[in-house]
Protein backbone atom coordinates (compact mmCIF):
# COMPACT_ATOMS: atom_id res chain seq x y z
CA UNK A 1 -25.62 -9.33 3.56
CA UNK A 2 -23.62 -10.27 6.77
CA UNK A 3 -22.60 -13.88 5.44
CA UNK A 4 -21.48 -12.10 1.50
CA UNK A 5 -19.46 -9.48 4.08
CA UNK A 6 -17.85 -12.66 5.95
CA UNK A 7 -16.74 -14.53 2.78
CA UNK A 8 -15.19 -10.98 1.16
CA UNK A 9 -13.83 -11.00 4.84
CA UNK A 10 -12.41 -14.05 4.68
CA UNK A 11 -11.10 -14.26 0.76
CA UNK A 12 -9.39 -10.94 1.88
CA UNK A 13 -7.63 -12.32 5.08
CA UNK A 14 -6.82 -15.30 2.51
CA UNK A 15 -5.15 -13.26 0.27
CA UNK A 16 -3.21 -11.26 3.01
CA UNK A 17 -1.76 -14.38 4.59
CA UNK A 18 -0.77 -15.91 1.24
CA UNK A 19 0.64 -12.27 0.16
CA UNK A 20 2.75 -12.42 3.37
CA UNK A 21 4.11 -16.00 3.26
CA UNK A 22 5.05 -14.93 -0.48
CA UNK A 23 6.92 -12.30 0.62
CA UNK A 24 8.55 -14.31 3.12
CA UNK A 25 9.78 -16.46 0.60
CA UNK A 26 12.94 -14.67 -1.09
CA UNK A 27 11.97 -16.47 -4.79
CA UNK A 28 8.60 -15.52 -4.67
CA UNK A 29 9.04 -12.06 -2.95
CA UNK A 30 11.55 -11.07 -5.59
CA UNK A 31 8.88 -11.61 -8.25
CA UNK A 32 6.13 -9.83 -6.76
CA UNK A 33 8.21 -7.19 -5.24
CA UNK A 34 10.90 -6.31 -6.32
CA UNK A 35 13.66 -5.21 -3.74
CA UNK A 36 14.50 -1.51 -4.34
CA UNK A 37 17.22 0.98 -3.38
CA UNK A 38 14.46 3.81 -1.89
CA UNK A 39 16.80 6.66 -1.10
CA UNK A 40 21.06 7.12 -0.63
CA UNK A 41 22.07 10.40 1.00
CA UNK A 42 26.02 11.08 1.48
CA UNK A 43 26.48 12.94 4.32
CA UNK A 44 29.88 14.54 5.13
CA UNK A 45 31.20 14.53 8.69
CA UNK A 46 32.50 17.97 9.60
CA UNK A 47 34.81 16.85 12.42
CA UNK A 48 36.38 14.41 9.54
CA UNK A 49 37.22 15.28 6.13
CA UNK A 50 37.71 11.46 5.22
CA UNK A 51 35.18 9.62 6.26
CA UNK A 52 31.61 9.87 4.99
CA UNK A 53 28.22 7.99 6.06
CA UNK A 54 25.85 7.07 3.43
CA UNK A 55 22.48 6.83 4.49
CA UNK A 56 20.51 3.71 2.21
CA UNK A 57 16.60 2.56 2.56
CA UNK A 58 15.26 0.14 0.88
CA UNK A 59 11.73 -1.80 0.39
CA UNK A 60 12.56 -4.80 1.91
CA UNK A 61 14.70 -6.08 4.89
CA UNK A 62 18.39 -6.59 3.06
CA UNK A 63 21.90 -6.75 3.65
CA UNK A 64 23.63 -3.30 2.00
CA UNK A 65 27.26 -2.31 1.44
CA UNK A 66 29.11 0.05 -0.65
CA UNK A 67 31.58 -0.08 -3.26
CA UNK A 68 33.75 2.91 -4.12
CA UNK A 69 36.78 4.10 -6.05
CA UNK A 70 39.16 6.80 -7.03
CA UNK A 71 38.55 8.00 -10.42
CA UNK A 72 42.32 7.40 -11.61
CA UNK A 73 42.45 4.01 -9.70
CA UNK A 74 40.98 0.77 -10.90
CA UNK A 75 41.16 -0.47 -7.13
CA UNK A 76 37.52 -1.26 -6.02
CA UNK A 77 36.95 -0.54 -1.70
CA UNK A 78 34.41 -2.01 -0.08
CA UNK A 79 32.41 -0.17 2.98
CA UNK A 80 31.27 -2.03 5.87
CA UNK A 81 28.13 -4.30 5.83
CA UNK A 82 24.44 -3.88 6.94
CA UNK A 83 22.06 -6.51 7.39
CA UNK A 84 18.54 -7.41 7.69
CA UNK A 85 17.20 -3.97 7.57
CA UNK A 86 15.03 -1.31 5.81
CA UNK A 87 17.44 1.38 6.88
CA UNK A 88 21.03 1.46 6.68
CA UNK A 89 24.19 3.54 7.74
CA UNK A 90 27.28 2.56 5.46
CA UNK A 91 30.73 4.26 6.35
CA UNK A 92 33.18 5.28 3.58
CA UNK A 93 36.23 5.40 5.68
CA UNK A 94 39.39 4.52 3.45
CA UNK A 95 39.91 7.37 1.78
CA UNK A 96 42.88 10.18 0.46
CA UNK A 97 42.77 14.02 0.73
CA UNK A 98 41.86 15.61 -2.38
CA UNK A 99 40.67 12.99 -4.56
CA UNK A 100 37.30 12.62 -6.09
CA UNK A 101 35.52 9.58 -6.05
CA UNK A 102 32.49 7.17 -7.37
CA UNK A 103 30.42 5.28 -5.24
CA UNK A 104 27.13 3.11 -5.57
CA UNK A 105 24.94 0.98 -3.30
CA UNK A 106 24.28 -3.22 -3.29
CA UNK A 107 21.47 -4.63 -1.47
CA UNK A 108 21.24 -8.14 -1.53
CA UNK A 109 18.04 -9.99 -0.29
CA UNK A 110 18.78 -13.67 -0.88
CA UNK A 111 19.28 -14.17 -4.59
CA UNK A 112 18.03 -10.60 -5.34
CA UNK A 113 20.53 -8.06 -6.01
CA UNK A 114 20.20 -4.81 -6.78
CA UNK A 115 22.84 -1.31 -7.56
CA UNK A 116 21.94 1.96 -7.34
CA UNK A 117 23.00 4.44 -9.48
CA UNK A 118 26.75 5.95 -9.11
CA UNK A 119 26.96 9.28 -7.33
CA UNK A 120 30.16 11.38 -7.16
CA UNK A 121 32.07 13.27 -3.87
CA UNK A 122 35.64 14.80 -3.75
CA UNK A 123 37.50 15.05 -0.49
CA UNK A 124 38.77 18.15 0.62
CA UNK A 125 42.16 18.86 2.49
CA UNK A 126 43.05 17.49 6.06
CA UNK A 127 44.33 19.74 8.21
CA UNK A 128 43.60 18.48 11.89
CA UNK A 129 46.66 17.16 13.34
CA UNK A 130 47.78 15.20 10.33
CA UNK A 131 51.75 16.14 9.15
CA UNK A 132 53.16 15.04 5.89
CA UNK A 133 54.81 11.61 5.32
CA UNK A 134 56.53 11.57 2.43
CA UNK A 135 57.79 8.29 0.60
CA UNK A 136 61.56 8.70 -0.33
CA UNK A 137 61.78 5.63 -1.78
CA UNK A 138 60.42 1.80 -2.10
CA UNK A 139 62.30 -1.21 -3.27
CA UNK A 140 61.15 -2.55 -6.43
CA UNK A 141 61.29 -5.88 -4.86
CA UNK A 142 58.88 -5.61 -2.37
CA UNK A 143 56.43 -2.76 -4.53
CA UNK A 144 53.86 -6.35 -4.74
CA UNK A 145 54.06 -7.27 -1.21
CA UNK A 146 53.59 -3.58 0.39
CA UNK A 147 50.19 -2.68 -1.93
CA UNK A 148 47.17 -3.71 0.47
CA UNK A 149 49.40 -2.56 3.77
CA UNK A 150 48.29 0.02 6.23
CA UNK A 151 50.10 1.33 9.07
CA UNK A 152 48.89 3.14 12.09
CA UNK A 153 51.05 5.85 14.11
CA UNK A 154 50.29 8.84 16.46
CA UNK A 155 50.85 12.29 16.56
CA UNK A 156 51.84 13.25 20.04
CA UNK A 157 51.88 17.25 20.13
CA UNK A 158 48.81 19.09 20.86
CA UNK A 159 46.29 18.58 18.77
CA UNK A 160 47.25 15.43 18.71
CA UNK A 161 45.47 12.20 16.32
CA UNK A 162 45.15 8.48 15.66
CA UNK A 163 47.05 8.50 11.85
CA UNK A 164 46.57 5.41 9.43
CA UNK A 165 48.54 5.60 6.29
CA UNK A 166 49.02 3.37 3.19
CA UNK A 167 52.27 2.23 1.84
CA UNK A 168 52.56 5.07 -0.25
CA UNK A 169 52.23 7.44 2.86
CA UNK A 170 48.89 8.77 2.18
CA UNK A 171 46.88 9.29 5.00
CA UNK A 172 43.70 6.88 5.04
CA UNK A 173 42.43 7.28 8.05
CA UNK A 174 42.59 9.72 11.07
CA UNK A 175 41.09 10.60 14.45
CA UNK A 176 42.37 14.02 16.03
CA UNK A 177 42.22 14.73 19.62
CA UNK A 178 41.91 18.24 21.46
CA UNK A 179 44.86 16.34 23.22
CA UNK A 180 47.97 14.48 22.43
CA UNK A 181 47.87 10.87 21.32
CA UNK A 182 51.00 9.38 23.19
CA UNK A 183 50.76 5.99 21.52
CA UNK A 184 48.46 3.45 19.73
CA UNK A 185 47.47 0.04 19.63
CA UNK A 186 45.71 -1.79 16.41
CA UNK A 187 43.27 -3.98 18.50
CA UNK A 188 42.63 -7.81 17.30
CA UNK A 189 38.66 -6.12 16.91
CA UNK A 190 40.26 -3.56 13.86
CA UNK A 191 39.46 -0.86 16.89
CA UNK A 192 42.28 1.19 18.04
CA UNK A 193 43.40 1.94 21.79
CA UNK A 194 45.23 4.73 22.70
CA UNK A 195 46.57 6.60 25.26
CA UNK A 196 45.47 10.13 25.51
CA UNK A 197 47.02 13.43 27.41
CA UNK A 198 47.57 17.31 27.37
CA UNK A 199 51.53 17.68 25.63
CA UNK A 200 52.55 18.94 28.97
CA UNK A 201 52.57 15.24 30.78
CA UNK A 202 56.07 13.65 30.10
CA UNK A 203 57.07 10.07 29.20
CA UNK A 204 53.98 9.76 26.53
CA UNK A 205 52.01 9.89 29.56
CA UNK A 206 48.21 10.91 29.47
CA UNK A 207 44.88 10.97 31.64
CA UNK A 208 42.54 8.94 29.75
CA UNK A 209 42.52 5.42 27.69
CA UNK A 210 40.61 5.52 24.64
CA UNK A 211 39.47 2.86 22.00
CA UNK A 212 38.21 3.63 19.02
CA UNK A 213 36.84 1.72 16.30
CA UNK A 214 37.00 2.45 12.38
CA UNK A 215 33.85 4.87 12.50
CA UNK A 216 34.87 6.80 15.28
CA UNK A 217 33.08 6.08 17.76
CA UNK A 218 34.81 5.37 21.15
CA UNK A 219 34.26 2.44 22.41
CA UNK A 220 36.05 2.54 25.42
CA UNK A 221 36.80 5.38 27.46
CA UNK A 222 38.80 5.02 30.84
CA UNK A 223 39.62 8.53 32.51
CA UNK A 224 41.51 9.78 35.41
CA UNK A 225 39.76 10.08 38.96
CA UNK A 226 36.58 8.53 37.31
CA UNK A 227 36.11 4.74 38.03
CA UNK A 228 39.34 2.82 39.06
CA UNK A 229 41.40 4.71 37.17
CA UNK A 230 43.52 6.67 39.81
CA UNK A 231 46.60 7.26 38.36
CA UNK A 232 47.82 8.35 35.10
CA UNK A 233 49.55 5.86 32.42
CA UNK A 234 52.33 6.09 29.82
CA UNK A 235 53.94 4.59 27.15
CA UNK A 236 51.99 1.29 26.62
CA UNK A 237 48.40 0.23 26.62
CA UNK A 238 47.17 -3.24 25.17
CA UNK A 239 44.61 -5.88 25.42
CA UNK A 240 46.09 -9.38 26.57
CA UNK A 241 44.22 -12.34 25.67
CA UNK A 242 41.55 -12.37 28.07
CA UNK A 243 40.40 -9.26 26.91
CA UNK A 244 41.67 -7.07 29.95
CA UNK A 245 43.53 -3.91 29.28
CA UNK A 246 47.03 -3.50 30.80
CA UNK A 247 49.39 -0.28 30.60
CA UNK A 248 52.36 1.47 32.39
CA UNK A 249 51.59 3.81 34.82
CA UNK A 250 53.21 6.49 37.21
CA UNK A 251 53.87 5.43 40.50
CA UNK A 252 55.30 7.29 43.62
CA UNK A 253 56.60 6.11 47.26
CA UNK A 254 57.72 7.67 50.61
CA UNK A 255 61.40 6.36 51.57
CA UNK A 256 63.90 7.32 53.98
CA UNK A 257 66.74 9.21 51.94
CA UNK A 258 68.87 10.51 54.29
CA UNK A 259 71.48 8.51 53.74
CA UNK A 260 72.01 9.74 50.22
CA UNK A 261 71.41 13.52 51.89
CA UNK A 262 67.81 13.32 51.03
CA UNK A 263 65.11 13.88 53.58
CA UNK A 264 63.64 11.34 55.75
CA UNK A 265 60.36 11.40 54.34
CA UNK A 266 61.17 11.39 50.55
CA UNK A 267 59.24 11.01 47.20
CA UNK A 268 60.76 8.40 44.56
CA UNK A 269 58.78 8.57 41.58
CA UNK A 270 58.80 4.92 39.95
CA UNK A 271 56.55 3.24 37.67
CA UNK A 272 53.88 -0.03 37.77
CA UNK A 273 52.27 -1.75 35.95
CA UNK A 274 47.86 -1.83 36.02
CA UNK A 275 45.45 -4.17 34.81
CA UNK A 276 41.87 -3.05 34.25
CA UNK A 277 39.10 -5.87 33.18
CA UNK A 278 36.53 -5.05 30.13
CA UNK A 279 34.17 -3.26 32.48
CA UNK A 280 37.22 -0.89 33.66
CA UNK A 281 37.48 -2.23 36.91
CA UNK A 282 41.27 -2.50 38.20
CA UNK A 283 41.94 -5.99 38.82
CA UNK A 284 45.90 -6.23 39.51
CA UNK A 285 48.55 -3.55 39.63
CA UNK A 286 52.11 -3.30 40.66
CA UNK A 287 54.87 -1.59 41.12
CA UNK A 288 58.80 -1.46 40.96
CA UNK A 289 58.92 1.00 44.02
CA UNK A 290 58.74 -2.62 45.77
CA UNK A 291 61.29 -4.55 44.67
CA UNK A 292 64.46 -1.99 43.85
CA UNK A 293 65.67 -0.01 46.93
CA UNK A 294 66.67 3.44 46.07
CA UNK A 295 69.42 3.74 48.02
CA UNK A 296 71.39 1.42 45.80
CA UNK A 297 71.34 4.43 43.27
CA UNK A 298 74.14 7.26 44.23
CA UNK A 299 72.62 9.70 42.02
CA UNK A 300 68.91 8.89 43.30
CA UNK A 301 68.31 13.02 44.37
CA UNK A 302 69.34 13.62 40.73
CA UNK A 303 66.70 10.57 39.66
CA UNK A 304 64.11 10.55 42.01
CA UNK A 305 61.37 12.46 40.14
CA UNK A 306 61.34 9.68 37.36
CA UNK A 307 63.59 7.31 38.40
CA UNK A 308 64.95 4.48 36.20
CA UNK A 309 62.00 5.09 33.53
CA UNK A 310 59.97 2.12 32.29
CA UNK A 311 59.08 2.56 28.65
CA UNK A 312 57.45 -0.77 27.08
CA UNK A 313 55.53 -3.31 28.39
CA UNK A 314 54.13 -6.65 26.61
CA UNK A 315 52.01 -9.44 28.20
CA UNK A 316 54.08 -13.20 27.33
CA UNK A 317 51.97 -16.36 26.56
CA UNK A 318 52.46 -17.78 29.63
CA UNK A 319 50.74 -14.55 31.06
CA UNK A 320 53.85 -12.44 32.89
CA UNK A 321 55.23 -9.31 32.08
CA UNK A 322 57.82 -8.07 29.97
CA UNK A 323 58.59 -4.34 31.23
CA UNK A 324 61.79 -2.48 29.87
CA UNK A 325 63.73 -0.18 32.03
CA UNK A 326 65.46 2.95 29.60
CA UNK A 327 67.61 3.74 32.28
CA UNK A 328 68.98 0.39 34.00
CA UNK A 329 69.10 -1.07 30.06
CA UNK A 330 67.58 -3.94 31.21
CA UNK A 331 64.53 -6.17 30.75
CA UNK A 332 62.22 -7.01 33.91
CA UNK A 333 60.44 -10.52 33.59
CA UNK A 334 56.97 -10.11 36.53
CA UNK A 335 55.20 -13.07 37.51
CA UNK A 336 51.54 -11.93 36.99
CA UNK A 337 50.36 -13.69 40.02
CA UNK A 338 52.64 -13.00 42.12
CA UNK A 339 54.32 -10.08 41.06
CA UNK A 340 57.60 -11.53 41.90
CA UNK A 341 60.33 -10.36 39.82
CA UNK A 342 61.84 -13.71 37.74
CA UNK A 343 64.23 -12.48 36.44
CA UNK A 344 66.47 -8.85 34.87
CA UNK A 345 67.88 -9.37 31.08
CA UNK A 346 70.79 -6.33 30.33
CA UNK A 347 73.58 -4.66 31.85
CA UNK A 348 74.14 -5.98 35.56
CA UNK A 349 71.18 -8.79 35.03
CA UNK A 350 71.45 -12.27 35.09
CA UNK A 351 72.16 -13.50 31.51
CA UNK A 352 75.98 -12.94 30.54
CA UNK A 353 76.31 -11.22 27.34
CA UNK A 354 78.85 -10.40 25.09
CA UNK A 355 79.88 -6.95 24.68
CA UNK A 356 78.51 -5.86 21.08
CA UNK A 357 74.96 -7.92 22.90
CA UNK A 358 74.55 -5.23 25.35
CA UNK A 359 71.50 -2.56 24.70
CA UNK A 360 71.21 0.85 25.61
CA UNK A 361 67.87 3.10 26.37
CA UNK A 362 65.93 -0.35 24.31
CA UNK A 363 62.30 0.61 23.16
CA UNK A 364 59.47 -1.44 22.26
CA UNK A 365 60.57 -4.98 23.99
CA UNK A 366 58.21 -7.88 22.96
CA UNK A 367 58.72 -11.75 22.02
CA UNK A 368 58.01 -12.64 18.58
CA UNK A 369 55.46 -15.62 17.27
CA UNK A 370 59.04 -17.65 17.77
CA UNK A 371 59.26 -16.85 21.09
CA UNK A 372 62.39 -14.66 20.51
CA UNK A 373 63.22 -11.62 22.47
CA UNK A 374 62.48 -8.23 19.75
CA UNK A 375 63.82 -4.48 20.86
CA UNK A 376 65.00 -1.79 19.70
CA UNK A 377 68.09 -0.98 20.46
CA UNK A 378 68.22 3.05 20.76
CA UNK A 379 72.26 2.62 21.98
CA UNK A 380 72.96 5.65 23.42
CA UNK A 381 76.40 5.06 24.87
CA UNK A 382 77.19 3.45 20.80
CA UNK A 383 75.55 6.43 18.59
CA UNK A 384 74.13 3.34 16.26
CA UNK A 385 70.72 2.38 16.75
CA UNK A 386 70.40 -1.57 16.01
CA UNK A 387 67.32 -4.02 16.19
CA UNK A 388 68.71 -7.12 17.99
CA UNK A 389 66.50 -10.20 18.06
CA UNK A 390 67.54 -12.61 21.60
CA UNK A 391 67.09 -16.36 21.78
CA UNK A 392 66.62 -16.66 25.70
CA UNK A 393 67.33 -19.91 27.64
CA UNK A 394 65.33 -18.73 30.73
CA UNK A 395 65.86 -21.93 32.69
CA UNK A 396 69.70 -21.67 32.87
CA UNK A 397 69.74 -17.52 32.03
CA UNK A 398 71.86 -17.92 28.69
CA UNK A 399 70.86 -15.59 25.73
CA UNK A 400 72.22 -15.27 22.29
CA UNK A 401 71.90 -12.66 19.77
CA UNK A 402 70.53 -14.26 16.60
CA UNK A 403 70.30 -11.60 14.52
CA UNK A 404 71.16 -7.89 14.44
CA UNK A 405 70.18 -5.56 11.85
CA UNK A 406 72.79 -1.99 12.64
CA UNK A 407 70.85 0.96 10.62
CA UNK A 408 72.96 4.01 9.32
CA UNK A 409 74.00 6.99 11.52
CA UNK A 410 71.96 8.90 10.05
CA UNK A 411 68.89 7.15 11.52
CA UNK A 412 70.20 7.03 14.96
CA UNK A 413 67.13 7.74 17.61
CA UNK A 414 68.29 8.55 21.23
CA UNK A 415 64.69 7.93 22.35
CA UNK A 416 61.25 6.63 21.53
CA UNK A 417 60.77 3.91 18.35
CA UNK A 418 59.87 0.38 17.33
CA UNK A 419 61.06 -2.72 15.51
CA UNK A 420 58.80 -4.80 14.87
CA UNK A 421 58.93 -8.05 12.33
CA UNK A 422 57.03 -8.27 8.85
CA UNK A 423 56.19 -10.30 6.73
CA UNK A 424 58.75 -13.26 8.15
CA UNK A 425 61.70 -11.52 7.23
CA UNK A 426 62.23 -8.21 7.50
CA UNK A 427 61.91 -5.46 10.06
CA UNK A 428 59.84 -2.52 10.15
CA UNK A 429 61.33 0.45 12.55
CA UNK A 430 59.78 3.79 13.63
CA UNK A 431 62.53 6.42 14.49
CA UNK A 432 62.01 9.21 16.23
CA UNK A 433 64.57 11.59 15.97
CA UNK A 434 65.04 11.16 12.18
CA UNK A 435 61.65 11.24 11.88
CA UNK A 436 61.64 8.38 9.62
CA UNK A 437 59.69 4.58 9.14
CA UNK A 438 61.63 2.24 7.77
CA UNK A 439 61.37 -1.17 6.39
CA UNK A 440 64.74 -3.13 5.90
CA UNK A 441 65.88 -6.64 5.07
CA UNK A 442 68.15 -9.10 7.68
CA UNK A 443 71.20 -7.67 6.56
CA UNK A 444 69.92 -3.18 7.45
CA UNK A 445 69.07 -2.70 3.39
CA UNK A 446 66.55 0.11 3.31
CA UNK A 447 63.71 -1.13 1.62
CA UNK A 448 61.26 1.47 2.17
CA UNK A 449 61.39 4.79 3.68
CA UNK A 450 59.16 7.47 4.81
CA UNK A 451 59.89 10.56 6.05
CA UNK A 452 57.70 12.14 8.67
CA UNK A 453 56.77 15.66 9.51
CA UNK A 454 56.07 14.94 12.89
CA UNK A 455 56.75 13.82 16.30
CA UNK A 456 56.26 9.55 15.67
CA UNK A 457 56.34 7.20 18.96
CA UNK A 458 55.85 3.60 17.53
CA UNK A 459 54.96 2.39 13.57
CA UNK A 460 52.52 -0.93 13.54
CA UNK A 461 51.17 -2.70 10.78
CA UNK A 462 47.39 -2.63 11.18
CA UNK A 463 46.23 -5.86 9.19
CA UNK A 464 42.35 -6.30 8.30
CA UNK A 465 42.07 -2.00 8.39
CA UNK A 466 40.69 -2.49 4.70
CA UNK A 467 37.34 -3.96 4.23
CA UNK A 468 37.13 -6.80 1.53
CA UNK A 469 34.06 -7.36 -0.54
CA UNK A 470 31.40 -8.73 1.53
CA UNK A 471 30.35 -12.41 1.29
CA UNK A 472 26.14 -12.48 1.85
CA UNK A 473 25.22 -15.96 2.64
């Protein structure tokens, strides 16, 4: 009796162990069992009306996606990918307001495939800090190129939100704050980083740096008077390529004033420039309370409490700063290591310029892939707001305007806005004041134009935002 138990014994343990190599084997596995879609559940996200987790099992360890369209579009999207699991979370997250849609489940366990049935959900209205943008018009000529694009933008008033849009103007994508978001940043990572702050802090100032990626969960989240954080930022925030953060920030510092009829122990409020590492640790700051004496300014009672007024900063290749000065109308090159300032591009700097080369209130100052100097040229003593694009000799300070595209009055922005290159050769502008994004070609034609109902701060492609179909190897 004991020795018939130990041979069922052992044909059963026999059995099990060539049952589980089988099913290790995809071929085999797929023949025996069969992978299966076990259960999809949609469920709707009440702080977001359009984004949507979809919650898959299936019978086997698999990769999963979704794949999802509009019923009046033949444009298949494609959700994000899980693998190697029995249970999956799938995000629908490129989506319109109003708009019913289809959606069905792949799994994919080697060669084995299987789709789940199609199930149905409509989108409702968006209403959290979302305005309108409205598309006035789009060139025939570029209707090919701008299908696929997505741009991201920021609504600054209180409630404020991360805004992704298509070409069309259709919002896609949103995030909304119980604060303002002051400005955004599409991350090489498809995350976004942003400042945040109450309405109430000027210069698109705010309290807290926040990144957040396509699902919406933050990622990052830097706040005042917790960490190294101890002082508030504005205007710009970006990753460099070593994958620290660095931003504008407020700055202030005691001088003697009495010589301009101030008080011996004065406040100047300035700004600097911080740089925090990945784990949010502060690892360099400076500031330009050190190296322009405030006495040199006759109107510095009149300026003090935000004097001079940094508004962009951008991180060159060969690691030093590029910070722009609204109120000098120059262009501050830092030495990174050694703060040092190398050298002031504008009025009263140290490249000559001819007069129709000379910038007022600039926005948004960067160097292109070419290495060529990119702002936005608000010109506030002119009334015309211009993109100019600089070749600079830095060696022997020369500069040359190589290009200047002059928009309409109409579109004239006394503050705030972007220009930033697409595409090779055009230019792609946020205005503030108009309230409008435009795309135009070298010469200022208007090739595509949205009108916003909002406050905008800075337009930006956002490449990669869409998913494409996933490739299971």
């Amino acid at each position: 009796m004991r020795r018939r138990y130990k041979v069922i014994l052992g044909i059963a343990t026999g059995l099990s162990l060539v049952a589980f190599l089988l099913f290790q084997n995809d071929t085999f596995s797929g023949l025996i069992f069969p992978l299966k879609i076990n259960t999809v559940q949609l469920v709707n996200l009440p702080a977001n009306r359009l984004r949507f987790k979809v919650l898959v099992t299936t019978n086997q360890k698999s990769s999963a996606y979704l794949k999802y369209w509009s019923r009046n579009s033949k444009d298949t999207l494609y959700s994000d990918l899980s693998k190697d699991s029995l249970h999956h979370t799938l995000n629908v997250m490129c989506t319109i307001a109003k708009t019913n849609y289809t959606f069905e489940v792949i799994a994919v366990r080697g060669k084995d495939s299987v789709s789940s049935n199609q199930y149905h959900f409509e989108t409702k209205p968006i209403y959290q800090a979302t305005p309108y943008f409205d598309l006035v018009s789009m060139d025939p000529s570029i209707e090919k190129e701008m299908k696929g694009k997505y741009f991201l933008t920021q609504i600054l008033t209180q409630p404020g939100s991360m805004v992704i849009i298509n070409y069309k103007g259709d919002i896609v994508w949103y995030e909304p704050f119980k604060k303002g978001v002051k400005v955004t940043n599409w991350t090489p990572q498809h995350t976004i980083l942003s400042i945040v702050g109450a309405e109430k802090i000027p210069s698109s100032g705010g309290d807290e740096i926040v990144e957040t990626n396509l699902a919406g969960k933050q990622v990052l989240h830097l706040q005042l008077g917790k960490g190294d954080m101890d002082k508030m930022v504005h205007h710009e925030v970006r990753y460099d390529n070593e994958g620290n953060i660095y931003a504008l920030t407020f700055d202030k510092k005691v001088f003697d004033l009495t010589k301009a009829k101030g008080l011996p122990r004065d406040t100047v409020h300035g700004d600097g420039i911080v740089v925090f590492n990945k784990a949010g640790h502060k690892i360099w700051e400076w500031s330009m309370l050190d190296h322009l004496d405030p006495l040199g300014d006759p109107l510095i009672l009149k300026h003090k409490k935000d004097w001079v007024h940094a508004n962009s900063l951008f991180k060159d290749t060969d690691g030093n700063f590029l910070i722009s000065y609204r109120d000098l109308n120059q262009v501050w090159k830092v030495d990174y290591k050694t703060g040092k300032v190398l050298w002031k591009f504008g009025e009263g700097g140290d490249f000559p310029l001819k007069d129709n080369e000379l910038f007022y209130a600039q926005h948004a100052v960067h160097f292109d892939d070419a290495h060529h100097l990119i702002m936005l040229d608000n010109g506030t003593k002119t009334g015309i707001t211009r993109q100019i694009t600089f070749k600079i000799d830095a060696l022997n300070k020369r500069a040359k305007a190589i290009s200047m595209i002059t928009l309409p009055k109409a579109y004239f922005t006394t503050a705030k806005g972007n220009a930033y290159g697409i595409d090779g050769d055009k230019m792609l502008f946020c205005l503030t004041d108009p309230r409008a994004f435009l795309i135009t070609d070298k010469s200022g034609k208007i090739l595509w134009n949205i009108q916003v109902g909002g406050d905008p701060y800075r337009l930006e492609e956002a490449p990669g935002f869409l998913f494409k179909k996933p490739i299971i190897k």
